[in-house]
Protein backbone atom coordinates (compact mmCIF):
# COMPACT_ATOMS: atom_id res chain seq x y z
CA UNK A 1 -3.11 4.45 53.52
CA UNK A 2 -5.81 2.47 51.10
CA UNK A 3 -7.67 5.30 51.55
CA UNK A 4 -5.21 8.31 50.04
CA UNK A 5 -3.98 5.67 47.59
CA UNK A 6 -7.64 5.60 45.99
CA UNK A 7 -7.66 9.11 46.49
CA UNK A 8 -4.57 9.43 44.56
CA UNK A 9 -5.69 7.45 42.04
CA UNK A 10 -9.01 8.95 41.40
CA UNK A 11 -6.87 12.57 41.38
CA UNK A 12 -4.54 10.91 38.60
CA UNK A 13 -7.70 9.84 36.39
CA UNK A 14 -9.37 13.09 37.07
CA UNK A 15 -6.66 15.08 36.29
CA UNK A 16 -6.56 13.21 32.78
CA UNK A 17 -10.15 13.33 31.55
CA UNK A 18 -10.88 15.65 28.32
CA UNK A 19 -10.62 19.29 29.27
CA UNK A 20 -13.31 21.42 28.50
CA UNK A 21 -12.75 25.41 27.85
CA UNK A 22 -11.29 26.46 30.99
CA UNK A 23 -11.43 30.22 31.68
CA UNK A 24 -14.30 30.62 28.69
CA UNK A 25 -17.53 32.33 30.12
CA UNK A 26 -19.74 30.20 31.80
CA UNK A 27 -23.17 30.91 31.73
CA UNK A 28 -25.78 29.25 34.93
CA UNK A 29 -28.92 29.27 35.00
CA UNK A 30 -30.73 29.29 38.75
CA UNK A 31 -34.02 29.58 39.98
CA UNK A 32 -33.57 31.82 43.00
CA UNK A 33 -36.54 30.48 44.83
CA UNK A 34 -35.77 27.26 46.24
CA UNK A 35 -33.55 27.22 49.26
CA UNK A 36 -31.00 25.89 49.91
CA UNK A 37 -29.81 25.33 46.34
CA UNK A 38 -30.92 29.02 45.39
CA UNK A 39 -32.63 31.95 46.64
CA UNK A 40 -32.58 35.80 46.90
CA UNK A 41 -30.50 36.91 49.65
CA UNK A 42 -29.08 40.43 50.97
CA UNK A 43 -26.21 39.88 49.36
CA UNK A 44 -27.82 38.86 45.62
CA UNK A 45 -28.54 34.83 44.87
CA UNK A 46 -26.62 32.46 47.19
CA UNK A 47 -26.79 28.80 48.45
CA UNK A 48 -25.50 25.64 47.98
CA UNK A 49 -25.70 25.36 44.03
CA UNK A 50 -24.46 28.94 43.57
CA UNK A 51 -21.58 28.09 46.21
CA UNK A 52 -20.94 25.21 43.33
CA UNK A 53 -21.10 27.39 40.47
CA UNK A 54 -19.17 30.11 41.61
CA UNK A 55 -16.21 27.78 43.37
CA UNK A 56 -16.13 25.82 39.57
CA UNK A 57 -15.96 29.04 37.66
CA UNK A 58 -13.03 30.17 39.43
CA UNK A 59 -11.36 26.97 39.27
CA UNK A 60 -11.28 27.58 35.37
CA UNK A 61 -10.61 31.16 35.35
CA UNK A 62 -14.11 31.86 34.21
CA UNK A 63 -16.35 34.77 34.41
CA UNK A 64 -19.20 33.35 35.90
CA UNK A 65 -22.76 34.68 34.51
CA UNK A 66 -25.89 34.07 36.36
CA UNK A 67 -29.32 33.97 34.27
CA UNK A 68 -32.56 33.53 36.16
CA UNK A 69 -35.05 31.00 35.01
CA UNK A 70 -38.72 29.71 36.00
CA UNK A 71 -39.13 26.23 36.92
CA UNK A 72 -41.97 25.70 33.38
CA UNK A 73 -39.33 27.23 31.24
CA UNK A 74 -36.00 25.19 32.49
CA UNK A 75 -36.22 22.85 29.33
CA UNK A 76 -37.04 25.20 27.05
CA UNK A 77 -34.36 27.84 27.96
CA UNK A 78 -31.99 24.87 27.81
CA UNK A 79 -32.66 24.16 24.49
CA UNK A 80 -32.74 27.89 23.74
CA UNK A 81 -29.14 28.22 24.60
CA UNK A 82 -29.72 30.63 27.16
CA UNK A 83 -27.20 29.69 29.89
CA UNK A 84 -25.01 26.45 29.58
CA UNK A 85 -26.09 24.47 32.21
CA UNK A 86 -28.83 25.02 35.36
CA UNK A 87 -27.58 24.84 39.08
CA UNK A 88 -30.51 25.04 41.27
CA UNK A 89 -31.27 21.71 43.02
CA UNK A 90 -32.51 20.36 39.69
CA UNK A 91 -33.88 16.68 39.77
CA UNK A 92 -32.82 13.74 37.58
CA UNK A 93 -35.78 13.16 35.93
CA UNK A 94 -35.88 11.40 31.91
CA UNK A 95 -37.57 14.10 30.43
CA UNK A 96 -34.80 16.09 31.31
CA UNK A 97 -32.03 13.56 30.28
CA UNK A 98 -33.50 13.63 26.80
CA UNK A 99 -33.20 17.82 26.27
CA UNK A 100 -29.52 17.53 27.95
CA UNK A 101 -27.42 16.15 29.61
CA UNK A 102 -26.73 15.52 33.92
CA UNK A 103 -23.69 15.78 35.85
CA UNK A 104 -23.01 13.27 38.25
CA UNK A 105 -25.30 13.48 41.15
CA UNK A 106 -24.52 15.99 43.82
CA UNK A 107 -27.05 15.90 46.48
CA UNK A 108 -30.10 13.12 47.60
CA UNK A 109 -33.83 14.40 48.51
CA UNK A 110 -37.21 12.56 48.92
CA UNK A 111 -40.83 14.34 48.41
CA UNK A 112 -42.50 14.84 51.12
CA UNK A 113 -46.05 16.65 52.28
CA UNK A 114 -45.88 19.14 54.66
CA UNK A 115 -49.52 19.67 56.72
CA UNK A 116 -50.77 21.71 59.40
CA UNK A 117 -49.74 20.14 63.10
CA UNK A 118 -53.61 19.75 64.40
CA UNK A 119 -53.92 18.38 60.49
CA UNK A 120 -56.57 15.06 61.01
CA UNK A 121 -54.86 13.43 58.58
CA UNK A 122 -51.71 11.31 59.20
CA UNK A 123 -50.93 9.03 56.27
CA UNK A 124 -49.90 9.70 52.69
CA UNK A 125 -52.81 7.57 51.17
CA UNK A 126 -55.45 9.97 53.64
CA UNK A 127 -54.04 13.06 50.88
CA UNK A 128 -55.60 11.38 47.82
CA UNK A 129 -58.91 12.23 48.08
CA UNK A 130 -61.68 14.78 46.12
CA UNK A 131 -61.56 17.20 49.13
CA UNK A 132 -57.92 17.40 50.05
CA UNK A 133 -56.21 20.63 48.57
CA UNK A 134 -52.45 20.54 48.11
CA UNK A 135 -50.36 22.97 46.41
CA UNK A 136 -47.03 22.80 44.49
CA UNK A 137 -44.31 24.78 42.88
CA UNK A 138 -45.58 25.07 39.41
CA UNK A 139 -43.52 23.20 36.40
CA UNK A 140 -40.89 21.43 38.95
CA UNK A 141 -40.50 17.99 39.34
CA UNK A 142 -42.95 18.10 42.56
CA UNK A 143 -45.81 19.07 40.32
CA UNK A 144 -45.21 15.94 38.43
CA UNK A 145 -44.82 13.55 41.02
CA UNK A 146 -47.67 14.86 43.19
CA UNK A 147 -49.77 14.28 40.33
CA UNK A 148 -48.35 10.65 39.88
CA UNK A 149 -48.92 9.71 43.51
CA UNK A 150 -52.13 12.08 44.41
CA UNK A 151 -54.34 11.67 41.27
CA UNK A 152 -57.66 12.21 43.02
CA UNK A 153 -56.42 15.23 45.00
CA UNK A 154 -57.07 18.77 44.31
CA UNK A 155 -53.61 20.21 42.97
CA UNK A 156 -52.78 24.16 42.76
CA UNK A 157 -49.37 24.78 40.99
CA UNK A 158 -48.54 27.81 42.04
CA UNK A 159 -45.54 30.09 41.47
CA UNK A 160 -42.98 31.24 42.62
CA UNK A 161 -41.82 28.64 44.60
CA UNK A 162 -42.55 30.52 48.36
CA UNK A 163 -46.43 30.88 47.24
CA UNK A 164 -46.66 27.21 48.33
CA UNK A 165 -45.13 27.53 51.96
CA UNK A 166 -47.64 30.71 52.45
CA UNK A 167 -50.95 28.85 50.72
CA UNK A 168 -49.90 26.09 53.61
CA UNK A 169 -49.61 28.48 56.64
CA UNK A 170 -52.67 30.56 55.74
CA UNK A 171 -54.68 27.62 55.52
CA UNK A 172 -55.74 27.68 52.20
CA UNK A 173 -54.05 24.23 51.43
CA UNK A 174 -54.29 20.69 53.11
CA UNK A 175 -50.80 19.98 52.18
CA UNK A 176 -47.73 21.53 50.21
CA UNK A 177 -45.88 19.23 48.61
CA UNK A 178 -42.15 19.95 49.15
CA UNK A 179 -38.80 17.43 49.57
CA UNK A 180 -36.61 16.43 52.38
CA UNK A 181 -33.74 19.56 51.55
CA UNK A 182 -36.20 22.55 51.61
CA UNK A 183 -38.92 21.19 54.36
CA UNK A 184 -36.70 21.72 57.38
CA UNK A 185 -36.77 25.31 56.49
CA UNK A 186 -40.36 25.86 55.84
CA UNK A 187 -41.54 24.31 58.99
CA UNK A 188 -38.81 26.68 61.11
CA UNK A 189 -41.57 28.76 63.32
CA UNK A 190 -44.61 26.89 62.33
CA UNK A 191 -45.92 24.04 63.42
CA UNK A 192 -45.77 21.81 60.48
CA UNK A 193 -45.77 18.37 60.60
CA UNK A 194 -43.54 15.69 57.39
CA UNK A 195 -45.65 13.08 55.70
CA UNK A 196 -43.39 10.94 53.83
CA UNK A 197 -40.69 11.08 52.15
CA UNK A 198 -42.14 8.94 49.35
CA UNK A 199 -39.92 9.69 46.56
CA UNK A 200 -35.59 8.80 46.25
CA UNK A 201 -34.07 11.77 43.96
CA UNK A 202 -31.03 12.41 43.00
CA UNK A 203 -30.03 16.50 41.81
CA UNK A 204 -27.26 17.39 39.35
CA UNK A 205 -26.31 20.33 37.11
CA UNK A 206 -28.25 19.95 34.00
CA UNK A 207 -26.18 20.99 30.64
CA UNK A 208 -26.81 21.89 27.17
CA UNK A 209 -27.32 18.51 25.49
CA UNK A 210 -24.10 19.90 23.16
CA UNK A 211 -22.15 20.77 25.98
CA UNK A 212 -20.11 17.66 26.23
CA UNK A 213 -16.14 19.22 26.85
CA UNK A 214 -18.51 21.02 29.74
CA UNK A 215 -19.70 18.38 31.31
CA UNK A 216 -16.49 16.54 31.29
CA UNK A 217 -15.34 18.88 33.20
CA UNK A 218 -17.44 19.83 35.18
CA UNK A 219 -17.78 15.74 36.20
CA UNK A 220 -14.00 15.83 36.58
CA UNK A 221 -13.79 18.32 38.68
CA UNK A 222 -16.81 17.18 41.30
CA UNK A 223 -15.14 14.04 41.37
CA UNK A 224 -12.28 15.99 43.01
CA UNK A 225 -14.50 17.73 45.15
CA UNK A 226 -15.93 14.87 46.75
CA UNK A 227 -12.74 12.94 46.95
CA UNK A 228 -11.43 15.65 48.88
CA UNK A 229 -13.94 16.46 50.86
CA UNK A 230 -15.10 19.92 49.34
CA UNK A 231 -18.33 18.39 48.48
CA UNK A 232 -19.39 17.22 52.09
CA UNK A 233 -18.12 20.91 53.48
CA UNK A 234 -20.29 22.67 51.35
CA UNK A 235 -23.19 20.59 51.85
CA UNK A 236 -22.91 20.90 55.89
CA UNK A 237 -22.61 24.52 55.75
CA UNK A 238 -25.77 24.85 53.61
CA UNK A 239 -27.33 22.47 56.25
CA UNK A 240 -27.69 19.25 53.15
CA UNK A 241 -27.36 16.00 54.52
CA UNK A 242 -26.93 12.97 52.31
CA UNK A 243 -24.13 10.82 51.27
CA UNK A 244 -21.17 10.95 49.13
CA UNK A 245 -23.46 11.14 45.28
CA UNK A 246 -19.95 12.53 43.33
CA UNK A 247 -17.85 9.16 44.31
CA UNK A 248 -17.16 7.04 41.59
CA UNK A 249 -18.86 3.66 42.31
CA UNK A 250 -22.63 5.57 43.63
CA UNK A 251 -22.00 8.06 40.28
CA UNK A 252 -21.70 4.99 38.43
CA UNK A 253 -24.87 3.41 39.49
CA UNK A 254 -26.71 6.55 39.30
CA UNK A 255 -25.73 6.59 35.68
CA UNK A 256 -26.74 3.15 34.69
CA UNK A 257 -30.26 3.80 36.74
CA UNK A 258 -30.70 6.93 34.90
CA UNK A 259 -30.61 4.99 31.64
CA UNK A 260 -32.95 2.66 32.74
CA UNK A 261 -35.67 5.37 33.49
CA UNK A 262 -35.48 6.26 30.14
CA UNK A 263 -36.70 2.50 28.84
CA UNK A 264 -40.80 3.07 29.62
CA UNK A 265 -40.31 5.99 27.25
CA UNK A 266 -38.21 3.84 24.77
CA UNK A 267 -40.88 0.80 25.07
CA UNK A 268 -44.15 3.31 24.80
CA UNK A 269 -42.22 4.72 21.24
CA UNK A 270 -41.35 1.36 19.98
CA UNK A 271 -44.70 0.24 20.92
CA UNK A 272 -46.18 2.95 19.03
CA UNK A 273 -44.08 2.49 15.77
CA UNK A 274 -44.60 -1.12 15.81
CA UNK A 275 -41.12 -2.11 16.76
CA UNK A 276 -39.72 -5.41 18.48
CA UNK A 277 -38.09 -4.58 22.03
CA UNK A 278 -35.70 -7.07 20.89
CA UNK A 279 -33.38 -6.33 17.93
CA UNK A 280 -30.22 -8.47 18.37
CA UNK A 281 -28.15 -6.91 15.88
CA UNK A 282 -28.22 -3.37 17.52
CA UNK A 283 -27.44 -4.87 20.89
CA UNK A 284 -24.64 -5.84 19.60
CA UNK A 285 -23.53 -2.85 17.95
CA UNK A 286 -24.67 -1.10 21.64
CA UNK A 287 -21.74 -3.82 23.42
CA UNK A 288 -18.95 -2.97 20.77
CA UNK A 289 -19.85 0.85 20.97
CA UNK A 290 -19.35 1.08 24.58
CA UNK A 291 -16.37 -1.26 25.16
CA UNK A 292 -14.76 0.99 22.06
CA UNK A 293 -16.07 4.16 24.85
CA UNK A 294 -14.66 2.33 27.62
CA UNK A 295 -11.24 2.38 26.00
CA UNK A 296 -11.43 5.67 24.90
CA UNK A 297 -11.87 6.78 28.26
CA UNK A 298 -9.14 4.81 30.06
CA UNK A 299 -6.45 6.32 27.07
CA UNK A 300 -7.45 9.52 28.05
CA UNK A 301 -7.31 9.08 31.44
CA UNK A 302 -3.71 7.24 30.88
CA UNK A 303 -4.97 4.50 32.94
CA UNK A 304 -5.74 0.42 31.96
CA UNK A 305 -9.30 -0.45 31.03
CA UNK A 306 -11.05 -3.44 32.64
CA UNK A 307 -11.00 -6.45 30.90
CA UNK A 308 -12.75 -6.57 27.51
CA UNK A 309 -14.91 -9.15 28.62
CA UNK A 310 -15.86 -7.89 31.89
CA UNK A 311 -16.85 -4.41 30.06
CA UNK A 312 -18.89 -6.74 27.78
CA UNK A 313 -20.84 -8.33 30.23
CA UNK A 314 -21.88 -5.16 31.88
CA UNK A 315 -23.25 -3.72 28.69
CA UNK A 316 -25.31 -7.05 27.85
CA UNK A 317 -26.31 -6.91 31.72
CA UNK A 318 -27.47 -3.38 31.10
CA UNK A 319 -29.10 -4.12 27.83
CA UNK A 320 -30.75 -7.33 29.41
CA UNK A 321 -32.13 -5.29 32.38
CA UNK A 322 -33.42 -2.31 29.31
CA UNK A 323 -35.41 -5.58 27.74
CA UNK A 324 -36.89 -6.53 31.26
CA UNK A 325 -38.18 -3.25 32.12
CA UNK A 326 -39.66 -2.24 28.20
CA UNK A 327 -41.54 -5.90 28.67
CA UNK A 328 -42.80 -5.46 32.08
CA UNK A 329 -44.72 -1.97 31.09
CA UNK A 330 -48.25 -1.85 30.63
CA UNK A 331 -49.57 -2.94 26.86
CA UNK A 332 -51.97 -0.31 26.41
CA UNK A 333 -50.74 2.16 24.29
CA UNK A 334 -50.37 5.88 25.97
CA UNK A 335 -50.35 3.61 29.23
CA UNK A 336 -46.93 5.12 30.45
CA UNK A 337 -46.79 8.68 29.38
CA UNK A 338 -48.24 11.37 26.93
CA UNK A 339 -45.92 12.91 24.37
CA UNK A 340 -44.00 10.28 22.68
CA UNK A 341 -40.40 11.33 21.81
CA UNK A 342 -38.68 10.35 18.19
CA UNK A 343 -36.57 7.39 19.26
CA UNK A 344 -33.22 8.23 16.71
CA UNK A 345 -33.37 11.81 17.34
CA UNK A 346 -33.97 11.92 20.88
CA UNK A 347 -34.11 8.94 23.12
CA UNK A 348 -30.92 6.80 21.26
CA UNK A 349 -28.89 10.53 21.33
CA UNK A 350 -29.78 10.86 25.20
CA UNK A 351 -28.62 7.20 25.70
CA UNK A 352 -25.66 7.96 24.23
CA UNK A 353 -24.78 10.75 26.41
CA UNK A 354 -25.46 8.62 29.47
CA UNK A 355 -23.32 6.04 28.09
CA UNK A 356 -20.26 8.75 27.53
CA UNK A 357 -20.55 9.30 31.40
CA UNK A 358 -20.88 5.40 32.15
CA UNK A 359 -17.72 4.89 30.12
CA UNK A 360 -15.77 7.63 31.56
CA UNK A 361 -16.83 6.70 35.29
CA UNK A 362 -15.90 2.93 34.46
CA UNK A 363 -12.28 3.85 33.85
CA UNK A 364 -12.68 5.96 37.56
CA UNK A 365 -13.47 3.18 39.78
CA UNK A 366 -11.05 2.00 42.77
CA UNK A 367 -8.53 -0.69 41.58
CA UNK A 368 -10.16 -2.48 44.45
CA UNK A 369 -13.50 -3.47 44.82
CA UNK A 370 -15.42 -5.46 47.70
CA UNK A 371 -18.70 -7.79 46.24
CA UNK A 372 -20.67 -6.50 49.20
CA UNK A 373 -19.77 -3.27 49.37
CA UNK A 374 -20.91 -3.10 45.56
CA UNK A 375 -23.87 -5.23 45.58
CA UNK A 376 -24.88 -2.81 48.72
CA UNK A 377 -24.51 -0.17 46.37
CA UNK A 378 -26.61 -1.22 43.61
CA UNK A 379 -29.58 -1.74 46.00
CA UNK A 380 -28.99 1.56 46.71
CA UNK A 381 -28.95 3.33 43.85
CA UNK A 382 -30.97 0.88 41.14
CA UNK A 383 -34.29 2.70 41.30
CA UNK A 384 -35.61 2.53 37.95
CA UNK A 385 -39.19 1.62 38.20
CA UNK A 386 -40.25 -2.32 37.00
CA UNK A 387 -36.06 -2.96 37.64
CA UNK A 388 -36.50 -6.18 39.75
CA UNK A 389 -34.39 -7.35 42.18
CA UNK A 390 -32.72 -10.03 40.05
CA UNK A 391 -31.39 -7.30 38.01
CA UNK A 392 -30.43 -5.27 40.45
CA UNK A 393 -27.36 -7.91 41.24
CA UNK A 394 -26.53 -9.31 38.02
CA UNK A 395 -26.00 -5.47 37.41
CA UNK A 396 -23.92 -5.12 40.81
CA UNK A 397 -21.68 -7.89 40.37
CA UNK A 398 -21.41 -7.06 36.68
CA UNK A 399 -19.98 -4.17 37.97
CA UNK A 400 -17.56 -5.72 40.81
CA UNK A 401 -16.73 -7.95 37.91
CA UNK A 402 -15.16 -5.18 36.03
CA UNK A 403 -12.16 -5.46 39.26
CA UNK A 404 -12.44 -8.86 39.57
CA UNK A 405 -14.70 -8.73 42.58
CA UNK A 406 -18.05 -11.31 42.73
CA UNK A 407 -15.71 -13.34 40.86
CA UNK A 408 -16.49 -16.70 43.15
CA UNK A 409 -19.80 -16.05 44.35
């Protein structure tokens, strides 16, 4: 019975968030070349993201359209307008949260190398080395972290996405660099063997950063899908494993990590202009903002907000966890990344949009919370890099604050 009373509930405050324009066109973009999210079949592009798209699209009466785009281009055709949001297995990554915007997280993965099964080499750290050859899908998120983790390796992008399985098999790679979702289906019929994974990723539908009645909706409506079980069907029959990413509490901390990743590029642009990580003023401006969001969101949803207080404290928690993380980066200038991005054009806009989500998933949480079950949670899902442990629970029980939970501990 607690269990289809939360489900009621989170139908209720579903069913109540902002509508978007149901039964407009909707426009996806999808790769096509990266099963099981999307890929060329006999019947035309299919797989778990399309399954998605096409299941949403009738929902609001839409005609769905279905653009094709190459993994170097996603951001670009984004910003281009040329679909309205990309289903393909796309990664959370903060580049990405700065040209748009995510939808909660729908599926897990972890990186992994696949090598040869008489391969001599049986460790990640063996792969980073002059005369080891791996090869990647060009312009993805693999490219970028194989280059993070294997700087002294030889790296071949190479497009489209299949070119990397058959570089691998005819031996002219050492490794291809592929995650936990796609590798089962590379090695079927060869013997491959899984190095890793050595990467935790979360993948979402990535929208139009001005596609915010969208996104609502399209948040809304996966919320319902994994309350009901939708979510976990179509995974299974698409052979995904993972947990429950569209529930509200894990949504919720995926949203407050994928803030934090954005702070090393907020730090490296403050460093660069000269400006104080600190600026006391704003912070509080950034608390009154998003308890003002908080209550927004509960009206809409026709539901009561948490506590004023508690929604404080889990803003200055966040903002106190934003300060640890831009302190704990490396000094040197160009240390962290390459391209600096404009902080009030681009970074403080993408925070915002994060926040919108944080606020509406607030107001979505389970009247009843257990401490454990939420400080368990935030281990979880807290992965920002330089977020320390100490953070990590004054964030969870900020959160199990906001229902009263943590309260004596």
């Amino acid at each position: 019975m607690a269990v289809l009373r939360a489900l009621f509930a989170l139908m209720l405050v579903a069913a109540a968030l902002p509508q978007g324009a149901s039964g407009a066109p909707l426009r996806v973009g999808t790769s096509g070349d990266y099963p099981p999210f999307s890929s060329e079949g006999p019947a035309g592009l299919q797989g778990f993201s399309l399954t998605v798209a096409r299941a949403f699209a009738e929902s609001r009466g839409s005609e769905l359209t279905l653009i094709r785009f190459r993994w170097p281009e996603l951001v670009a055709d984004l910003r281009a307008a040329r679909f309205d949001a990309a289903a393909a297995g796309v990664t959370v990554r903060p580049e990405r949260s700065v040209a748009g915007r995510f939808s909660v997280p729908v599926v897990e993965s972890g990186a992994v190398v696949l090598v040869r099964a008489g391969s001599p080499r049986n460790r990640l750290a063996e792969l980073d080395s002059p005369d080891v050859r791996l090869v990647v899908n060009r312009g993805g998120h693999l490219e970028r972290v194989a280059r993070a983790r294997f700087p002294r390796a030889d790296i071949q992008a190479l497009s489209p996405n299949d070119a990397v399985r058959r570089a691998l098999v005819a031996g002219r790679a050492d490794g291809a660099i592929t995650d936990t979702v796609e590798a089962p289906r590379w090695m079927r019929g060869v013997a491959l063997r899984a190095l890793g994974p050595f990467t935790r990723d979360r993948k979402a539908w990535l929208l139009r950063a001005d596609g915010e009645a969208l996104a609502v909706e399209l948040d809304r409506w996966l919320l319902e899908r994994e309350g009901d079980g939708t979510l976990a069907r179509w995974r299974e029959a698409h052979g995904i494993g993972g947990p429950a990413t569209a529930s509200p509490l894990p949504a919720l901390f995926a949203a407050l990590d994928e803030r934090l990743a954005l702070m090393p590029l907020v730090a490296e642009t403050k460093r660069a202009a000269g400006l104080p990580v600190e600026v006391p003023q704003r912070e509080d401006r950034v608390v009154e903002a998003g308890v003002a969001a908080v209550a927004r969101a509960a009206a809409s949803a026709g539901v009561t907000p948490p506590p004023d207080a508690a929604v404080r404290h889990l803003y200055r928690a966040q903002i106190e966890a934003a300060k640890n993380v831009q302190r704990s980066l490396p000094v040197a200038p160009g240390s962290f990344a390459g391209a600096l991005f404009d902080l009030d054009t681009e970074l403080r806009p993408a925070l915002l949009r994060i926040g919108e989500r944080i606020a509406r998933l607030l107001v979505a949480l389970p009247e009843r919370l257990e401490c454990a079950t939420v400080r368990e949670t935030g281990r979880e899902h807290l992965r920002a890099r330089h977020l320390t442990p100490a953070d990590v629970r004054v964030l969870a029980d900020a959160v199990a604050g906001l229902r009263g939970a943590c309260a004596s501990s």
